[in-house]
N, C-alpha and C. Protein backbone atom coordinates (compact mmCIF):
# COMPACT_ATOMS: atom_id res chain seq x y z
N UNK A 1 0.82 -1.19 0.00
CA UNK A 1 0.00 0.00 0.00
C UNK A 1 0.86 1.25 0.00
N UNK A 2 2.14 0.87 0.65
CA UNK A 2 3.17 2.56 0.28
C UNK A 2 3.34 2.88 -0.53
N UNK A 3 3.90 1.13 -1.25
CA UNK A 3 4.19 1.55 -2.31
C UNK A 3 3.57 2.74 -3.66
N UNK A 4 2.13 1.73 -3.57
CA UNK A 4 0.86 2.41 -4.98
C UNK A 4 -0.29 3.49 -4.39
N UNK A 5 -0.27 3.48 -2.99
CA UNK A 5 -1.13 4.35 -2.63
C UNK A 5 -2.15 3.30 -1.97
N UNK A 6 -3.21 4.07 -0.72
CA UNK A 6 -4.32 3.67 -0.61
C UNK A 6 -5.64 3.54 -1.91
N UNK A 7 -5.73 4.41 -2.84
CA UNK A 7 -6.52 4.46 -3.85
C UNK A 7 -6.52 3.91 -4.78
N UNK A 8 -5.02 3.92 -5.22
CA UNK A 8 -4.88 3.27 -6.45
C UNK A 8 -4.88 1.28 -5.97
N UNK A 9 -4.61 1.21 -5.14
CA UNK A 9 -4.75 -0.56 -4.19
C UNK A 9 -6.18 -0.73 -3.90
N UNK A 10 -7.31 0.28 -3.44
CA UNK A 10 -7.99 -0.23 -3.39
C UNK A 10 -9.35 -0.19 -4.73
N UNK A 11 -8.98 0.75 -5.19
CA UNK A 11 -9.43 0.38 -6.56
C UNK A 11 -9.34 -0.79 -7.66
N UNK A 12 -7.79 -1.03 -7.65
CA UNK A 12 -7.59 -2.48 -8.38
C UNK A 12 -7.82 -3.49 -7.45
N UNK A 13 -7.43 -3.52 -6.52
CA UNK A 13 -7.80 -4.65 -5.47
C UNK A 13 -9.89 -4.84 -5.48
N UNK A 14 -9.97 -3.95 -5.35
CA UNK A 14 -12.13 -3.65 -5.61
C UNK A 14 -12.22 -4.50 -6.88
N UNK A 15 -11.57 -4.24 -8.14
CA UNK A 15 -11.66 -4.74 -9.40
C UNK A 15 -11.25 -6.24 -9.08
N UNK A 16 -10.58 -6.30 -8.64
CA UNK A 16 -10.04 -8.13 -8.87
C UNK A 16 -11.00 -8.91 -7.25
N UNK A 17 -11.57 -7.77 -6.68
CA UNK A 17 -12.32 -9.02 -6.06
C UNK A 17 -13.73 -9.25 -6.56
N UNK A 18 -14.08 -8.10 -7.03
CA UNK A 18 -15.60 -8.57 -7.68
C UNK A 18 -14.98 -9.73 -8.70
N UNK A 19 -14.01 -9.69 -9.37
CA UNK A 19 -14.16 -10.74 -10.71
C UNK A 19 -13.90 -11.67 -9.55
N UNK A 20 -12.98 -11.76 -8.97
CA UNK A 20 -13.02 -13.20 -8.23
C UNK A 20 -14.36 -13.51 -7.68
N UNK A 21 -15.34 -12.76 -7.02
CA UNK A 21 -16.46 -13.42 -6.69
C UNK A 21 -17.47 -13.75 -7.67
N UNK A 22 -16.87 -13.35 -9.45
CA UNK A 22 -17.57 -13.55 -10.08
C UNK A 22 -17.30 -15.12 -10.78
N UNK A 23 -15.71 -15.22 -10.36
CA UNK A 23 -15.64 -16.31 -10.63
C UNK A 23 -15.93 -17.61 -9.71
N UNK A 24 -16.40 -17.80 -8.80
CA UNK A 24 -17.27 -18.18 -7.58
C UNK A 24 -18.46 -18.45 -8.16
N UNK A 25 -19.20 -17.56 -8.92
CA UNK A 25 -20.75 -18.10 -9.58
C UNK A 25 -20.50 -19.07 -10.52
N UNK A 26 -18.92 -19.03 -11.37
CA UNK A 26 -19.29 -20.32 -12.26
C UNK A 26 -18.85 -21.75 -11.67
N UNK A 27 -18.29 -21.55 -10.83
CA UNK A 27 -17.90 -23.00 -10.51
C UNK A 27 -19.30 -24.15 -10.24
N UNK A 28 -19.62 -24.86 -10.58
CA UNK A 28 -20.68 -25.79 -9.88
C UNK A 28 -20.13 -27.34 -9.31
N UNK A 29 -21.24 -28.16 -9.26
CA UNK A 29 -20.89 -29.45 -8.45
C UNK A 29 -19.50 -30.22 -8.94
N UNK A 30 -19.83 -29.98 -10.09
CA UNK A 30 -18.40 -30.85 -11.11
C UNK A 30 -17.17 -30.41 -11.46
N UNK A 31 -17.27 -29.15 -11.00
CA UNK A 31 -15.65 -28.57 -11.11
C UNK A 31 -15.04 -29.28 -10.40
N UNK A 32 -13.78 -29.47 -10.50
CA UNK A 32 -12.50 -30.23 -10.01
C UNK A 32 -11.72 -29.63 -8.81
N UNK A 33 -11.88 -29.93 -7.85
CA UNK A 33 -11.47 -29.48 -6.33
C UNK A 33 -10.42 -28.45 -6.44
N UNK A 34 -9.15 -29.16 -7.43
CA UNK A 34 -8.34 -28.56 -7.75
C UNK A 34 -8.11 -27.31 -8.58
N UNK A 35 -9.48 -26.96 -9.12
CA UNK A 35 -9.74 -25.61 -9.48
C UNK A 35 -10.51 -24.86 -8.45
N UNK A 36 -11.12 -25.52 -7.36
CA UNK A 36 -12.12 -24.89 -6.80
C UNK A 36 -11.45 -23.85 -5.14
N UNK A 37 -10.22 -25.20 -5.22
CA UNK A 37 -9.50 -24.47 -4.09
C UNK A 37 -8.56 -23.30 -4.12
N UNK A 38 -8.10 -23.25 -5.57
CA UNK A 38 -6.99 -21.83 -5.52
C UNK A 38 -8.32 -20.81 -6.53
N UNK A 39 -9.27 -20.99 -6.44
CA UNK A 39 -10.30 -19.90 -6.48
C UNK A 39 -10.76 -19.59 -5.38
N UNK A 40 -10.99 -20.16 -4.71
CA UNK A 40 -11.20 -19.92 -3.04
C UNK A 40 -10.17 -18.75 -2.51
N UNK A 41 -9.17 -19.43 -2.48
CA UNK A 41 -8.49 -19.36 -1.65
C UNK A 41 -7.82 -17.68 -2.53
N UNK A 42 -7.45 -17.33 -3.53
CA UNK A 42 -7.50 -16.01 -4.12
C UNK A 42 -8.82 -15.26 -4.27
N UNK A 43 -10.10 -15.55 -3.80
CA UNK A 43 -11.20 -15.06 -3.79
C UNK A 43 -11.06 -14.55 -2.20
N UNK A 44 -10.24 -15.03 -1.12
CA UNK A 44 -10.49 -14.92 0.26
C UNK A 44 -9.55 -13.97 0.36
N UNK A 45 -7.96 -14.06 -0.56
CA UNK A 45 -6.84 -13.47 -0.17
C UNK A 45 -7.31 -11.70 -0.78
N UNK A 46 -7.88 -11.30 -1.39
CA UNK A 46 -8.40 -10.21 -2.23
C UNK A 46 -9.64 -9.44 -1.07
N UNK A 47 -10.11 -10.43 -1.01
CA UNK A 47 -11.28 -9.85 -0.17
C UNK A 47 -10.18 -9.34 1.32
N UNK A 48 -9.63 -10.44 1.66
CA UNK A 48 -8.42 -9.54 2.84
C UNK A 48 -8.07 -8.54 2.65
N UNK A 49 -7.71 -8.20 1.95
CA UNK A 49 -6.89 -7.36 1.34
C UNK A 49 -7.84 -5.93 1.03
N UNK A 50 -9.00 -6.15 0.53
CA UNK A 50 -9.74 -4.78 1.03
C UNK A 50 -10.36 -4.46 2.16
N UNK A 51 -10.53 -5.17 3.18
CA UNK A 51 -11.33 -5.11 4.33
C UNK A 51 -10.02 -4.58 5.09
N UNK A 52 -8.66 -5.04 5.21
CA UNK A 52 -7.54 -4.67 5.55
C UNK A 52 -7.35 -3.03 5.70
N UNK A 53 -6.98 -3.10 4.06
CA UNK A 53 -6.87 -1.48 3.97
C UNK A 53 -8.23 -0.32 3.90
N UNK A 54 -8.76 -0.93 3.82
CA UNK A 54 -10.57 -0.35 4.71
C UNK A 54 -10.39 0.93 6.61
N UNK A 55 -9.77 -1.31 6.79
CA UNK A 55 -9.60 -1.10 8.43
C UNK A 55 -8.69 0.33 8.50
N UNK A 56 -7.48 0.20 7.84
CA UNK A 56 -6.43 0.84 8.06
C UNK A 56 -6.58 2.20 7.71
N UNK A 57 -7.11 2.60 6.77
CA UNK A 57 -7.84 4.07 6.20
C UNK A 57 -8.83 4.44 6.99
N UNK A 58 -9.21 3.87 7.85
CA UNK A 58 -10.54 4.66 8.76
C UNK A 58 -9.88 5.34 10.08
N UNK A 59 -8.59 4.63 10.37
CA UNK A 59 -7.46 5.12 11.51
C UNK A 59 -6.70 6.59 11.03
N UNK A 60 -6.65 6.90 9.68
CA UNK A 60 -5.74 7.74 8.54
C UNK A 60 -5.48 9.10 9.55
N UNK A 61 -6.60 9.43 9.56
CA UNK A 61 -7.11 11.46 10.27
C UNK A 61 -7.03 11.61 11.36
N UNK A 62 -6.95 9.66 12.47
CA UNK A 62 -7.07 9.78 13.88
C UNK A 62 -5.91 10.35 14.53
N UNK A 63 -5.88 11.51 15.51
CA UNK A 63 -4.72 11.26 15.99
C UNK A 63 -4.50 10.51 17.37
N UNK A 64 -3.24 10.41 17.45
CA UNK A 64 -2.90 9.46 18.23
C UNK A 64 -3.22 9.11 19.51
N UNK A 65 -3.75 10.35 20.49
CA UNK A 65 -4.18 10.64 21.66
C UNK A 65 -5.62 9.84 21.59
N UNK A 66 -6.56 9.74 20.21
CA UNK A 66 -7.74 9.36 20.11
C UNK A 66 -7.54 7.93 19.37
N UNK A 67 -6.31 7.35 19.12
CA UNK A 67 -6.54 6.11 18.56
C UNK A 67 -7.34 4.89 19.20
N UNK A 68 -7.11 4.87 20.55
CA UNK A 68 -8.06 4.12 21.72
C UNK A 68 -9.69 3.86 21.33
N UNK A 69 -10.21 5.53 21.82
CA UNK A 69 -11.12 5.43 21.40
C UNK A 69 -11.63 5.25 20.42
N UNK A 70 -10.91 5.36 19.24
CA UNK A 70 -11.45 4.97 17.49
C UNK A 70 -11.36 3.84 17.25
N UNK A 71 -10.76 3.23 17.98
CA UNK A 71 -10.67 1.82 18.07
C UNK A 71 -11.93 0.91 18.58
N UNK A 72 -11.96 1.52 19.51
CA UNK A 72 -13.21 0.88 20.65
C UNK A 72 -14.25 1.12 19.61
N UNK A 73 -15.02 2.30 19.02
CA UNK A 73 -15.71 2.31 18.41
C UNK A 73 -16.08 1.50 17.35
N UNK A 74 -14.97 1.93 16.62
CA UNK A 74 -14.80 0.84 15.12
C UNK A 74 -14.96 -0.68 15.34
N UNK A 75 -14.54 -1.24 16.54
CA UNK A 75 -15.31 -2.44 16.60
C UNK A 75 -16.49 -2.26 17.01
N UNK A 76 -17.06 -1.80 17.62
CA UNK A 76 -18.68 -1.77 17.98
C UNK A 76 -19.34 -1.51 17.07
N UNK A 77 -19.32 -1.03 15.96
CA UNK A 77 -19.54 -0.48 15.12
C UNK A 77 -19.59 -1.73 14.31
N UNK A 78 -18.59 -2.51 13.89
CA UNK A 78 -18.57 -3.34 13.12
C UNK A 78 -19.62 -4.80 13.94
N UNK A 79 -19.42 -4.77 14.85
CA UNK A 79 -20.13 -6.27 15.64
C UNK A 79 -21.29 -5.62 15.12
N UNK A 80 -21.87 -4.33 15.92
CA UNK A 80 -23.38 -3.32 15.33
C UNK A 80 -23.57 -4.00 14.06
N UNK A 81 -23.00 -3.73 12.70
CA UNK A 81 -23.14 -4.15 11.38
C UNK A 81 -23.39 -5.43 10.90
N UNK A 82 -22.72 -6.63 11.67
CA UNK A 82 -22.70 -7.89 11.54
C UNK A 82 -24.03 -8.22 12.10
N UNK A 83 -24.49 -7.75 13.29
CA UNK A 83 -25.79 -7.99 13.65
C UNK A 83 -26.80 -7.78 12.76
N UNK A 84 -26.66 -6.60 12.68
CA UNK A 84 -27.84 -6.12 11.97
C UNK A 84 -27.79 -6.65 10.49
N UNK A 85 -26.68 -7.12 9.93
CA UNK A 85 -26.95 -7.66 8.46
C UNK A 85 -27.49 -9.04 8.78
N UNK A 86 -27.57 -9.81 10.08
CA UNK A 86 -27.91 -11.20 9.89
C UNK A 86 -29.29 -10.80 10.07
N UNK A 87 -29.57 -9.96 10.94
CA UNK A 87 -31.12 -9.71 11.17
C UNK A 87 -31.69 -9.08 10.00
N UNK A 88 -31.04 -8.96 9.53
CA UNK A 88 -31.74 -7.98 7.57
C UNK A 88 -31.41 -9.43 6.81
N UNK A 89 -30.68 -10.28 6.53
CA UNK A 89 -31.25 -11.59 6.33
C UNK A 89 -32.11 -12.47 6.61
N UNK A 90 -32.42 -12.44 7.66
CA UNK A 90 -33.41 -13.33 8.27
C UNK A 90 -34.64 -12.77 8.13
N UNK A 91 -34.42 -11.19 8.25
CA UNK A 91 -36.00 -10.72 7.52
C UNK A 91 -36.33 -11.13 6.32
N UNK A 92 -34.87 -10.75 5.18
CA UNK A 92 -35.13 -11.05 4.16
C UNK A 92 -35.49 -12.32 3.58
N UNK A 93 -34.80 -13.19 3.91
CA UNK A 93 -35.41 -14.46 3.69
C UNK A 93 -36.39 -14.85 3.93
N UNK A 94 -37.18 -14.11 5.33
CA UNK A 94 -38.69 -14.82 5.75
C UNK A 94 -39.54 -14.20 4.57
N UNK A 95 -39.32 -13.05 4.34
CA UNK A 95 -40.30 -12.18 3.56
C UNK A 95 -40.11 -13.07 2.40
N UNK A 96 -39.29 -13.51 1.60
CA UNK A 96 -39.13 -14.46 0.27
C UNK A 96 -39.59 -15.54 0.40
N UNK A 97 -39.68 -16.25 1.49
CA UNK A 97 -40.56 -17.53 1.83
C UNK A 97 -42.20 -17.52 1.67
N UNK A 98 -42.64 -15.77 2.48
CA UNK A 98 -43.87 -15.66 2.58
C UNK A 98 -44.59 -15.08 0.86
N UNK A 99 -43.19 -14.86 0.18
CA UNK A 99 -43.85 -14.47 -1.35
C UNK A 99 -43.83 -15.57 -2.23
N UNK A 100 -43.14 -16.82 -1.69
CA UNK A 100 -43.31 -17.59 -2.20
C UNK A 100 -44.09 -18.61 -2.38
N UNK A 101 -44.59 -19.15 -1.21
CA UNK A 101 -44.88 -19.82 -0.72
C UNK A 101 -47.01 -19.01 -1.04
N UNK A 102 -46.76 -17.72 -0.54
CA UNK A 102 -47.99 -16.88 -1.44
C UNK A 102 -48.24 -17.78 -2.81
N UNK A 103 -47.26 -17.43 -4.19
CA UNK A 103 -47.23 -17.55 -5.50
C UNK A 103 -47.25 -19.27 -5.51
N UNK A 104 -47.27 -20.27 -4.55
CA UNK A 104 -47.32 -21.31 -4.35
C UNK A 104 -49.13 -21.65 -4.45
N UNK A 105 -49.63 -20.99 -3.02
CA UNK A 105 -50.99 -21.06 -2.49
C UNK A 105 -51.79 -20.52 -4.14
N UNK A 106 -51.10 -19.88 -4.65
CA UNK A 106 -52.58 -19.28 -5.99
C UNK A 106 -52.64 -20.62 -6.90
N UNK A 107 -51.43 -21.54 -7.04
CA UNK A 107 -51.81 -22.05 -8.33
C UNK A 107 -52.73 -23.11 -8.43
């Protein structure tokens, strides 16, 4: 990241993880382990790699006297997020069950 910058890393790094998770949709049952694991496993190392320098750019402006507390936050903040996205799944999914399961009951 010294090297190329925060922007210019997380821009190409953004670019090569969407394709990697795009390459994740084609794999199916019959792909060969041996393709399935160094797609994985460069689909995981990419995604590190922006959540990383994410983490590390949100510290950028802090100064040092307040790194503690930006800290403390930024995880609460993040557990906060993790919660609430499982609970925005679980809505979401019930609500897709109940439209389905609807479009089920008409036919």
């Amino acid at each position: 990241m010294r090297r190329f910058g925060f922007r210019q890393v997380l821009i190409v790094n953004g670019l090569l993880t969407a394709a990697s998770m795009a390459a994740c949709t084609l794999l199916t049952p019959h792909t060969p382990h041996l393709l399935i694991v160094p797609v994985l496993f460069i689909s995981g190392a990419f995604r590190s790699m922006q959540f990383t320098s994410l983490s590390a750019l949100q510290f950028a402006d802090v100064p040092p006297e307040y790194m503690t507390g930006a800290s403390t936050l930024a995880s609460m903040v993040s557990q906060l997020m993790m919660g609430m996205s499982a609970a925005f799944a679980a809505f979401a999914l019930n609500i897709s069950a109940q439209i389905v399961s609807g479009h089920q009951a008409r036919k």
